[in-house]
C-alpha atoms as a PDB file:
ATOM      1  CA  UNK A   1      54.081 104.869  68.764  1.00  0.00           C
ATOM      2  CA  UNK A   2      56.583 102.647  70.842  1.00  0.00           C
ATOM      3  CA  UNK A   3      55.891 102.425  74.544  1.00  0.00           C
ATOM      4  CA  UNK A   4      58.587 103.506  77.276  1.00  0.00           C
ATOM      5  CA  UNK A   5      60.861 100.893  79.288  1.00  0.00           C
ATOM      6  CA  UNK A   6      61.111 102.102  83.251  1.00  0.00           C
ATOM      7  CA  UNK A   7      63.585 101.014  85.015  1.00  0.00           C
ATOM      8  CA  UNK A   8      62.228 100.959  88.671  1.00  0.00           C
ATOM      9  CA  UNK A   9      64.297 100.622  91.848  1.00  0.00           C
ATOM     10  CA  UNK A  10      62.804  98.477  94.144  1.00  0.00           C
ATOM     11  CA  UNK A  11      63.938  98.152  98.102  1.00  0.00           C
ATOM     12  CA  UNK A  12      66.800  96.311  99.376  1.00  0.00           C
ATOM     13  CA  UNK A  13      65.117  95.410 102.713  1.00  0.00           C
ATOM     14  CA  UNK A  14      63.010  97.770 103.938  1.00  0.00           C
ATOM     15  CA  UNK A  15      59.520  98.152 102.132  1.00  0.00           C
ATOM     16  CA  UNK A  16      59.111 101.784 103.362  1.00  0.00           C
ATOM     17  CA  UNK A  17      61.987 102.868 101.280  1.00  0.00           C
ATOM     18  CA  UNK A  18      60.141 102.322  97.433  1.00  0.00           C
ATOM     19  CA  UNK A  19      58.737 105.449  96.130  1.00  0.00           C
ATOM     20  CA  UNK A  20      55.348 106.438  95.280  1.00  0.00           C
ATOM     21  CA  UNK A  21      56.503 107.377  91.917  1.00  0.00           C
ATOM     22  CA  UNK A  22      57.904 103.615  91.599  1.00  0.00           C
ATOM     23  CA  UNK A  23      54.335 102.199  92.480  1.00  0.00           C
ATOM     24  CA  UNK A  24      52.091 104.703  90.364  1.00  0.00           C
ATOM     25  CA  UNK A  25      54.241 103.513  87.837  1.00  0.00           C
ATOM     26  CA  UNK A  26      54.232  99.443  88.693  1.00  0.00           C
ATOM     27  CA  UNK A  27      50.358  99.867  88.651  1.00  0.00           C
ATOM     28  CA  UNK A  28      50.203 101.930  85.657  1.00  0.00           C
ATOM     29  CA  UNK A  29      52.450  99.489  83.192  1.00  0.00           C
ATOM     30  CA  UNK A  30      51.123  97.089  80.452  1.00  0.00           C
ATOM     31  CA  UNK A  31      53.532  94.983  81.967  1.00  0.00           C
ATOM     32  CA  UNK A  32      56.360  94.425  84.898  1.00  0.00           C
ATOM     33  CA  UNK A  33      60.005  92.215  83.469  1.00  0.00           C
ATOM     34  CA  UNK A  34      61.565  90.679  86.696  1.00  0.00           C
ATOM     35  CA  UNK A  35      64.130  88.984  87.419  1.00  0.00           C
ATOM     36  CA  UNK A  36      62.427  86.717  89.887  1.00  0.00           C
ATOM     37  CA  UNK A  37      58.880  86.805  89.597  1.00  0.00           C
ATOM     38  CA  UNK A  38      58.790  84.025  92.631  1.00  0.00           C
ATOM     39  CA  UNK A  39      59.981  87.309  94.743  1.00  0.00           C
ATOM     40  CA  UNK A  40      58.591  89.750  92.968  1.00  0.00           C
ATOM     41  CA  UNK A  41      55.146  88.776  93.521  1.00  0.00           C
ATOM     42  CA  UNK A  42      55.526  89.612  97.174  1.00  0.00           C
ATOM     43  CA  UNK A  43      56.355  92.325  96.641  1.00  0.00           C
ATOM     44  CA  UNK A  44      53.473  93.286  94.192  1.00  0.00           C
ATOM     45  CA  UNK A  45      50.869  91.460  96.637  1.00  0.00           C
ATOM     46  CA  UNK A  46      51.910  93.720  99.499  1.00  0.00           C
ATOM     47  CA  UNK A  47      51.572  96.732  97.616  1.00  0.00           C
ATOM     48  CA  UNK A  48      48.259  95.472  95.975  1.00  0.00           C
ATOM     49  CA  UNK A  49      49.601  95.760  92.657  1.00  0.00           C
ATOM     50  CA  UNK A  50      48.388  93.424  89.812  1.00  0.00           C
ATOM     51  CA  UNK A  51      50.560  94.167  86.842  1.00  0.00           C
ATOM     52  CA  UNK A  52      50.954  91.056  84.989  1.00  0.00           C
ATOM     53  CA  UNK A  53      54.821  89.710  85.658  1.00  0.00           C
ATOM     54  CA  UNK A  54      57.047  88.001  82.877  1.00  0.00           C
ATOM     55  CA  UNK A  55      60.458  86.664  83.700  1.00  0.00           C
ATOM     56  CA  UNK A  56      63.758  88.632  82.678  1.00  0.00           C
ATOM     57  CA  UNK A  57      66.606  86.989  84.420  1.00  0.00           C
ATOM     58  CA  UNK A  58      70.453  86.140  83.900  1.00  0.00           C
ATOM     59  CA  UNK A  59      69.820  83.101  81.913  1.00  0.00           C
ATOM     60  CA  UNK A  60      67.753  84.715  79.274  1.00  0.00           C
ATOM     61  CA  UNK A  61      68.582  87.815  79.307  1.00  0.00           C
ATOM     62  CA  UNK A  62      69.143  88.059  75.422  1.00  0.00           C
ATOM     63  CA  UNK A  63      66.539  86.144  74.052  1.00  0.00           C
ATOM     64  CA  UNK A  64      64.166  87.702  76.021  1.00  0.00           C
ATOM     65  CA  UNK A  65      65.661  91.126  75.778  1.00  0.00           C
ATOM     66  CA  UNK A  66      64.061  90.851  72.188  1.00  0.00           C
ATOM     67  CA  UNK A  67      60.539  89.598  72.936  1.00  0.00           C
ATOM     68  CA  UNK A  68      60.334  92.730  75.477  1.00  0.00           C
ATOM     69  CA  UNK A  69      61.726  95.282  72.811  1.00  0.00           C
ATOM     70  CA  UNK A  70      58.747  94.260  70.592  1.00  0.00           C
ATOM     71  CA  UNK A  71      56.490  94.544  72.978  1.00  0.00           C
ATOM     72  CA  UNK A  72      57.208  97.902  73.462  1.00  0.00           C
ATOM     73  CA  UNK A  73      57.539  98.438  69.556  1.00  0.00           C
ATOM     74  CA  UNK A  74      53.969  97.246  69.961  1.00  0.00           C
ATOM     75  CA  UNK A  75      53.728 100.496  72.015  1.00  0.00           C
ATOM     76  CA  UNK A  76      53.647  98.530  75.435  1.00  0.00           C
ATOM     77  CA  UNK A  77      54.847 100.324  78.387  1.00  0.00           C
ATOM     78  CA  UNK A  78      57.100  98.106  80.660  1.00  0.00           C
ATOM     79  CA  UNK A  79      58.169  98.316  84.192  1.00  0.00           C
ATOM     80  CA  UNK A  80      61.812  96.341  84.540  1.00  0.00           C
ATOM     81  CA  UNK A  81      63.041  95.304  88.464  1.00  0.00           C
ATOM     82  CA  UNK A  82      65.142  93.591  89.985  1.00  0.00           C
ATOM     83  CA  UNK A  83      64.992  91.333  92.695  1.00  0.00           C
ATOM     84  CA  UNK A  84      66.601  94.165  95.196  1.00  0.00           C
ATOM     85  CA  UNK A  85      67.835  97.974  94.206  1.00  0.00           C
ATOM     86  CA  UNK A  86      68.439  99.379  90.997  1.00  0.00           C
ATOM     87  CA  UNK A  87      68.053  97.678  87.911  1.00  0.00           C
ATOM     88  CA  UNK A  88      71.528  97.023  85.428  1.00  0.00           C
ATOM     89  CA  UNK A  89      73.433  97.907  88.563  1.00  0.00           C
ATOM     90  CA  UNK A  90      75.401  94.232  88.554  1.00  0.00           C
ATOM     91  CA  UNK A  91      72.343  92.467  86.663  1.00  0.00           C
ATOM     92  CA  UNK A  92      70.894  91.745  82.986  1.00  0.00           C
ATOM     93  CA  UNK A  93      69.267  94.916  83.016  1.00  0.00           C
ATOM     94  CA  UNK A  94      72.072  96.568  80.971  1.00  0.00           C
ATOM     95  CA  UNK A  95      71.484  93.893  78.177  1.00  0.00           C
ATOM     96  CA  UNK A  96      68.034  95.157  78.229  1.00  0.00           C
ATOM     97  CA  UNK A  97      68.522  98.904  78.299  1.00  0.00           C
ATOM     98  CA  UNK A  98      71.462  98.557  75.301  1.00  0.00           C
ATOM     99  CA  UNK A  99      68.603  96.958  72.939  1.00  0.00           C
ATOM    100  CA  UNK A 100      66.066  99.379  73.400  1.00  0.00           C
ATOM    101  CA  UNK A 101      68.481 102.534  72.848  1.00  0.00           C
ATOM    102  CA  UNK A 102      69.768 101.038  69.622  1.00  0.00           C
ATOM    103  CA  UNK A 103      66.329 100.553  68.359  1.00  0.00           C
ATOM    104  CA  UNK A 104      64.963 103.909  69.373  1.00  0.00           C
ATOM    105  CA  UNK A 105      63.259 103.097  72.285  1.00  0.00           C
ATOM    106  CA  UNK A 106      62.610 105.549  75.331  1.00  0.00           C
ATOM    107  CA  UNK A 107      64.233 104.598  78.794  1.00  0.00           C
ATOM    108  CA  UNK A 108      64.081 106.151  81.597  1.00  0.00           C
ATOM    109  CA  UNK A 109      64.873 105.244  85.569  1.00  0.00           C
ATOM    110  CA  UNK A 110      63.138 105.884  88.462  1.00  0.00           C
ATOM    111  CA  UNK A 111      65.652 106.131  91.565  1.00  0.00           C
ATOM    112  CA  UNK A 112      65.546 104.445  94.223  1.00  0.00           C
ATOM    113  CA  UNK A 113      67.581 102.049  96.930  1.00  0.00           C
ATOM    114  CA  UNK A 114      71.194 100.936  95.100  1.00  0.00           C
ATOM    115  CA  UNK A 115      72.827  98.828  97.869  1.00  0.00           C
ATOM    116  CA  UNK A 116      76.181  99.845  96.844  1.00  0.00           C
ATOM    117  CA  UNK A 117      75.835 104.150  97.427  1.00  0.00           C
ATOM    118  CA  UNK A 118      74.124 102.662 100.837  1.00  0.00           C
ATOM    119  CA  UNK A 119      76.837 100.792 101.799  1.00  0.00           C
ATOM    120  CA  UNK A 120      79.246 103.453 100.973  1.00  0.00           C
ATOM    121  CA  UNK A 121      77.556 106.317 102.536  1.00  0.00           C
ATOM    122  CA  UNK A 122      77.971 103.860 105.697  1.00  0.00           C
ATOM    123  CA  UNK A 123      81.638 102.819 105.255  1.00  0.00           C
ATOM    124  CA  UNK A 124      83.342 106.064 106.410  1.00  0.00           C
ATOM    125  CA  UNK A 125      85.766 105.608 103.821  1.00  0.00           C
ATOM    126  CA  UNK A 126      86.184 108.473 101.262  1.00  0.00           C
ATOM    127  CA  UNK A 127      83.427 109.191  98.997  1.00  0.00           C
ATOM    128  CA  UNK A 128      84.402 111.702  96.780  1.00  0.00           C
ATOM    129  CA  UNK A 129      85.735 108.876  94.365  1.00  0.00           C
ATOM    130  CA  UNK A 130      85.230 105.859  93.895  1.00  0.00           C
ATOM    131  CA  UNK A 131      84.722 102.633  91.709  1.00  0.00           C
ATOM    132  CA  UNK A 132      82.172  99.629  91.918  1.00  0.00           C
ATOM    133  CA  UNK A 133      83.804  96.463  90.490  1.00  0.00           C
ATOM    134  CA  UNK A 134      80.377  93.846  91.181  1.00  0.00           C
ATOM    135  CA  UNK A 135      80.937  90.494  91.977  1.00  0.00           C
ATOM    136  CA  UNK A 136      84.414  89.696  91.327  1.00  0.00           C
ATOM    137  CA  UNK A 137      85.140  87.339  87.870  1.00  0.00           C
ATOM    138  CA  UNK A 138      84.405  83.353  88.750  1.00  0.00           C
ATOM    139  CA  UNK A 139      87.185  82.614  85.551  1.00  0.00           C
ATOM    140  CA  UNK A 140      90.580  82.216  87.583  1.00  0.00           C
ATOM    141  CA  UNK A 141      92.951  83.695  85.389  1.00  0.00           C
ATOM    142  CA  UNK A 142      90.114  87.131  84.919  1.00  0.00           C
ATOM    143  CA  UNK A 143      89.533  87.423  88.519  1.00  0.00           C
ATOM    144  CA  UNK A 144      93.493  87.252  89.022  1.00  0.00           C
ATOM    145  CA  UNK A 145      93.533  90.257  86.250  1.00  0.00           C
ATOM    146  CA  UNK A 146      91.187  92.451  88.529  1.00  0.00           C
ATOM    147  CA  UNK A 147      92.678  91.800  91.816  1.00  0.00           C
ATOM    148  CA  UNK A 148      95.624  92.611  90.562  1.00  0.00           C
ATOM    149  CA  UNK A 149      94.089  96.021  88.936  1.00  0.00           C
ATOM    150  CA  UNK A 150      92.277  97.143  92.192  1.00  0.00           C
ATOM    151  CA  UNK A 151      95.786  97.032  94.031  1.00  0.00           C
ATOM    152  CA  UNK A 152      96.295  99.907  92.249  1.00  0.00           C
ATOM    153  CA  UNK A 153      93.185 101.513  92.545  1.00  0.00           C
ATOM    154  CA  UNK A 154      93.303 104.856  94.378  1.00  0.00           C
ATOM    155  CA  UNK A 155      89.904 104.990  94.560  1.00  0.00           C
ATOM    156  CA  UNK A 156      87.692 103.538  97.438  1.00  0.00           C
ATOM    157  CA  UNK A 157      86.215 100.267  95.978  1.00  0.00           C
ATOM    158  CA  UNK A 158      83.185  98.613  96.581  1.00  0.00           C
ATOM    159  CA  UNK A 159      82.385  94.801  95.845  1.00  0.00           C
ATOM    160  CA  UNK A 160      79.662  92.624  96.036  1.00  0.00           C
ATOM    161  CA  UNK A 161      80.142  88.971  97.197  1.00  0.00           C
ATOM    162  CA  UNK A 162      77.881  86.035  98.297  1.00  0.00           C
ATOM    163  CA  UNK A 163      78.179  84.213 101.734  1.00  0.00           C
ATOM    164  CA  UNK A 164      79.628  81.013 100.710  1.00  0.00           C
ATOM    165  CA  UNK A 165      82.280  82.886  98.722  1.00  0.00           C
ATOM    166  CA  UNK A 166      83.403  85.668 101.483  1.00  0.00           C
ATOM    167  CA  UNK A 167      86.504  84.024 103.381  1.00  0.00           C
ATOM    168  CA  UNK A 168      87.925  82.609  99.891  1.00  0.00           C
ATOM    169  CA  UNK A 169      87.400  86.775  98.780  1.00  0.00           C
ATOM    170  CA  UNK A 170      89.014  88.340 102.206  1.00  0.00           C
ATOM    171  CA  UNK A 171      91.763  86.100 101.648  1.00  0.00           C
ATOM    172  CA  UNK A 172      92.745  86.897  98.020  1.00  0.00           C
ATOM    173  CA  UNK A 173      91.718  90.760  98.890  1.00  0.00           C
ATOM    174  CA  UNK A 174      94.415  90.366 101.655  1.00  0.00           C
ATOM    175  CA  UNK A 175      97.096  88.919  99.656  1.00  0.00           C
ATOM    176  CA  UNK A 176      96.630  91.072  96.517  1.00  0.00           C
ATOM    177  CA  UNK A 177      95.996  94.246  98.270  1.00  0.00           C
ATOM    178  CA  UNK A 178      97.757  94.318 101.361  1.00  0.00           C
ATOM    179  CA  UNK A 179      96.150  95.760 104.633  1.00  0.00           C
ATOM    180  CA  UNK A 180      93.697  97.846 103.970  1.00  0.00           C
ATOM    181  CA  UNK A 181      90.764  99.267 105.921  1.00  0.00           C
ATOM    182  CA  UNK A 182      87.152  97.665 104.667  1.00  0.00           C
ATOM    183  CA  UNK A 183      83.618  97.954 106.200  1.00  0.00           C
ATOM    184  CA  UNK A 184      81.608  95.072 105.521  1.00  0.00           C
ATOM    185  CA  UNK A 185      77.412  95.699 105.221  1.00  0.00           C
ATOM    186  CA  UNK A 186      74.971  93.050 105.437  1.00  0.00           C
ATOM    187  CA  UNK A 187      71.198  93.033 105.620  1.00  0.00           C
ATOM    188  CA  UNK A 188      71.146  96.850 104.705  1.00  0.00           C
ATOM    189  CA  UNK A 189      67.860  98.781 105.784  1.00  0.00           C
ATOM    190  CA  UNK A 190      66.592  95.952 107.295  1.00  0.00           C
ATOM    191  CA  UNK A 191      65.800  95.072 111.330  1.00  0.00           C
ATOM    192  CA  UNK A 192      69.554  93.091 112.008  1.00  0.00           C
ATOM    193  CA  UNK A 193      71.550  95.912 109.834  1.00  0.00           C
ATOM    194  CA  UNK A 194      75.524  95.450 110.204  1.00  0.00           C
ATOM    195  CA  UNK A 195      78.128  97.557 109.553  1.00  0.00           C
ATOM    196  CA  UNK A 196      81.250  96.100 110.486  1.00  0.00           C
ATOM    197  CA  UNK A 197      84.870  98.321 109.918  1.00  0.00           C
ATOM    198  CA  UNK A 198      87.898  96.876 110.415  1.00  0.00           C
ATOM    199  CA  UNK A 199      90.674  95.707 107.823  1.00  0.00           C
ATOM    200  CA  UNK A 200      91.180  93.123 105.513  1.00  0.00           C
ATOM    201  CA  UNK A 201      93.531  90.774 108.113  1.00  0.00           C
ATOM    202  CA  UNK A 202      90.963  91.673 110.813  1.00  0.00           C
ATOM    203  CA  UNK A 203      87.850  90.464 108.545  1.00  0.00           C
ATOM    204  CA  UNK A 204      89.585  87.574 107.057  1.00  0.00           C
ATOM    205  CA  UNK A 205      90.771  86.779 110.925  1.00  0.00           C
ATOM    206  CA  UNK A 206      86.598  87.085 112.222  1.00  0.00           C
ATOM    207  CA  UNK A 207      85.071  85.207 109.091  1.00  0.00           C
ATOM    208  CA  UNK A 208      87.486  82.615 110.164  1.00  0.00           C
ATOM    209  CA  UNK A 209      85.352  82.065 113.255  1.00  0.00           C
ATOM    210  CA  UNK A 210      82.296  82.982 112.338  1.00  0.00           C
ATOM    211  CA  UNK A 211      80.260  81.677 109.369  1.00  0.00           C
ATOM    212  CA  UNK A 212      79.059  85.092 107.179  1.00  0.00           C
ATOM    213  CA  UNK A 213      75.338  84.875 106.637  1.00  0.00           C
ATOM    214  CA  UNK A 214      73.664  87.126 104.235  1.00  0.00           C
ATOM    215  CA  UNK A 215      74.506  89.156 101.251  1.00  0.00           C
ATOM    216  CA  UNK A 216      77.380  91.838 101.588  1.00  0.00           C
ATOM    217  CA  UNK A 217      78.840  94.859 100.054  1.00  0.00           C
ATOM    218  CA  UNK A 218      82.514  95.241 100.665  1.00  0.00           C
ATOM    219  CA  UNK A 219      83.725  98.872 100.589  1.00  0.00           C
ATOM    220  CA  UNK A 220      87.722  99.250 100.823  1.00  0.00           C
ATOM    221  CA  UNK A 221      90.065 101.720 100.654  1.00  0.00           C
ATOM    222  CA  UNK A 222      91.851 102.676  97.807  1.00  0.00           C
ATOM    223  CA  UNK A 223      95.791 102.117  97.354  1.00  0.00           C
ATOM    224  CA  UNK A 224      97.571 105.457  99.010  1.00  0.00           C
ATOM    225  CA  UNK A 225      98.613 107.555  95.960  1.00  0.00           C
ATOM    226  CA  UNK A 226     102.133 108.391  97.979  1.00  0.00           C
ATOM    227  CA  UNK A 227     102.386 104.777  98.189  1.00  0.00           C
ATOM    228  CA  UNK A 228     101.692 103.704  94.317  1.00  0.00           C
ATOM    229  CA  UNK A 229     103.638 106.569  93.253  1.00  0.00           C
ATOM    230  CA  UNK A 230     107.294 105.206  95.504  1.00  0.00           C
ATOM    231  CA  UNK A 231     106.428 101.460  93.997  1.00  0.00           C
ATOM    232  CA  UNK A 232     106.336 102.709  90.700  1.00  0.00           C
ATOM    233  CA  UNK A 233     109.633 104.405  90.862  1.00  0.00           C
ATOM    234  CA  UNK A 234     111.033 102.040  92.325  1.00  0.00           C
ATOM    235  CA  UNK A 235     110.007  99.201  89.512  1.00  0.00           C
ATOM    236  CA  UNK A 236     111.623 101.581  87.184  1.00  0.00           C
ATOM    237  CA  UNK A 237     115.351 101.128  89.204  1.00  0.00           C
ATOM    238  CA  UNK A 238     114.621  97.149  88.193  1.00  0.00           C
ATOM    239  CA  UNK A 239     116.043  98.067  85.039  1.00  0.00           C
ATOM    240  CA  UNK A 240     119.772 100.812  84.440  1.00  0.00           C
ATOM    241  CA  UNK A 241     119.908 104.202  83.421  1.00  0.00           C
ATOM    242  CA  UNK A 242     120.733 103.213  80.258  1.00  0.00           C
ATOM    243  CA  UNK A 243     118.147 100.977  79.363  1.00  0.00           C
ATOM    244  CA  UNK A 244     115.531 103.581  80.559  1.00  0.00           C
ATOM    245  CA  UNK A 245     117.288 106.208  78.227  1.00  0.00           C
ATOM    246  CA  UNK A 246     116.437 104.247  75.414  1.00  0.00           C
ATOM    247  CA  UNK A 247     112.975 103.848  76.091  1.00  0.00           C
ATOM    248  CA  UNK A 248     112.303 107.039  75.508  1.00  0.00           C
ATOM    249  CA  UNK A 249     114.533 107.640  73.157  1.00  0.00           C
ATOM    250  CA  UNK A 250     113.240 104.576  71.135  1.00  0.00           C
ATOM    251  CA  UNK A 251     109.881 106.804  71.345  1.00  0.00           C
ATOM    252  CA  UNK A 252     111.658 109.770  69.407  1.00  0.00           C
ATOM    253  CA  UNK A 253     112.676 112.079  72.443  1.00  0.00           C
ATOM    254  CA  UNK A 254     116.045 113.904  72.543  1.00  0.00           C
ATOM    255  CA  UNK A 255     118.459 112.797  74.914  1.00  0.00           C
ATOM    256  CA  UNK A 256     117.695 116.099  77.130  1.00  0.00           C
ATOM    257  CA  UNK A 257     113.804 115.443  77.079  1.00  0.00           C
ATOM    258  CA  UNK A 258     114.537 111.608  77.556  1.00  0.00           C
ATOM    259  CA  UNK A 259     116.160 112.600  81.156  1.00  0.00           C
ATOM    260  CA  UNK A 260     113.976 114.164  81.998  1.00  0.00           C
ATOM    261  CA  UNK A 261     111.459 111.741  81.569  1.00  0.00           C
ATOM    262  CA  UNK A 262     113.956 109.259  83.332  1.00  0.00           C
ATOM    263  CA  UNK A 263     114.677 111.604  86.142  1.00  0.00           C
ATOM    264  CA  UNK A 264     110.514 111.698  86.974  1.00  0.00           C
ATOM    265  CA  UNK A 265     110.175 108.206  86.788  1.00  0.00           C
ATOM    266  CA  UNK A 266     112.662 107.577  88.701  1.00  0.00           C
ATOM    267  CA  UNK A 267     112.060 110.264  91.265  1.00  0.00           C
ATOM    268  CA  UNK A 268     115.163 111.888  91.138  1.00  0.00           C
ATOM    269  CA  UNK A 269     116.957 114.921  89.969  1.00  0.00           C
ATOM    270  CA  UNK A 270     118.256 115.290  86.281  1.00  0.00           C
ATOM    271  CA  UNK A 271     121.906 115.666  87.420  1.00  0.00           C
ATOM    272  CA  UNK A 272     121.715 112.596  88.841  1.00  0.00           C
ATOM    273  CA  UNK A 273     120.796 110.544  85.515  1.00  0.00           C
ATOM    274  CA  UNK A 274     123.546 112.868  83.883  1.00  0.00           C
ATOM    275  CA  UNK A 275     126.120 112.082  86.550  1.00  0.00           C
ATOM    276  CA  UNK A 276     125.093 108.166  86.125  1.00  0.00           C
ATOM    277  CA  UNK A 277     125.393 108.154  82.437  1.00  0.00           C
ATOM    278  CA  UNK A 278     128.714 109.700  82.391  1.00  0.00           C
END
């Protein structure tokens, strides 16, 4: 019989905020897989736990994805967490949770603190939809890819990014994106909690002056649909009537179905791309 992985959400700051369903469980695993067991172990120590730790981290993440799957083959039950929040929420643990579904293996998560819903909840941005992108790509010519994806994102985003790296983000946020609103969180749950709204000149502008400390979660509003919607159209008048004709007529459209194809894009009326072609 194979044992069951847990995936166990651990506090972002606060210590109050774990669950008692998260500790029965630490205490009740053969094992706990974290991703730093240097931090971890406080964590365990304050609780009184005693679980013996191994290390599951970025850097070996698929090597030792397979030593944990058969250990639980073995039918050993394992506890996976992360150093803050919800594991395979922007960390290995996805690796992890892929190997033991494809060989069979039960998973299941105990909820808990996820830093990004916190920070959102905060933001006062709209909730109803919305995307989490992680720590944006380090590879130039990927990270240019997604900025240039979330400035058409309708949906309210939310990033991660370290300290060191926050002005350089603001700044390329700004360029790519425009002004937006953003509220930046740092130090979630904990005593010196900040939630900071303002917009992506304003931030960039503050961080200028003042050195970020901490981790944060960026959460920033989503490109106006009314907005994307009048750029679109007007990317379409880049090109003439004619060559947009034969787009879709190049697709197999009639020429009456092919206006008025043009006519939405273009966000005008179908007389008017009949009165331009004649």
């Amino acid at each position: 019989m194979t044992g069951t992985l847990y995936l166990c959400a651990t506090p972002i700051g606060n210590l109050g905020d774990i669950t008692a369903r998260v500790l029965d469980t630490l205490r009740e695993v053969d094992m706990i897989a974290a991703e730093d067991t240097r931090n971890s172990i406080r964590l365990l120590n304050h609780f009184e736990i005693r679980t013996p730790m191994t290390s599951y981290h970025e850097y070996n993440k698929v090597e030792k994805a397979e030593q944990i799957v058969s250990w639980l083959m073995e039918g050993k039950s394992i506890a996976l967490i992360t150093d803050a929040g919800t594991p395979a929420i922007s960390d290995p643990g996805e690796v992890l949770v892929g190997r033991c579904l494809k060989a069979g293996i039960p998973v299941t998560s105990l909820p808990g603190c996820c830093a990004l819903i916190t920070a959102l909840t905060l933001s006062g941005l709209p909730t109803r939809r919305f995307c989490f992108e992680g720590f944006l790509p380090a590879d130039k010519k990927e990270r240019r890819f997604v900025l240039e994806e979330l400035s058409r994102e309708t949906r309210t985003i939310i990033l991660y990014e370290a300290p060191h790296h926050l002005k350089r983000t603001l700044t390329e946020l700004f360029n790519e994106l425009g002004e937006r609103r953003i509220t930046l969180c740092r130090e979630l749950t904990k005593r010196f909690e900040t939630v900071f709204p303002t917009t992506l000149e304003g931030a960039a502008a503050y961080y200028e002056e003042n050195e970020p400390k901490g981790e944060y979660v960026l959460v920033i509003e989503g490109m106006n649909r009314s907005i994307l919607k009048e750029r679109e159209q007007e990317s379409w008048k880049e090109i003439s009537v004619e060559e947009h004709m034969r787009i879709y007529e190049g697709q197999g459209l009639d020429r009456k179905e092919a206006m008025k194809k043009v006519a939405a894009d273009r966000g005008v009326s179908k007389r008017e791309i009949y009165q331009a072609l004649l």
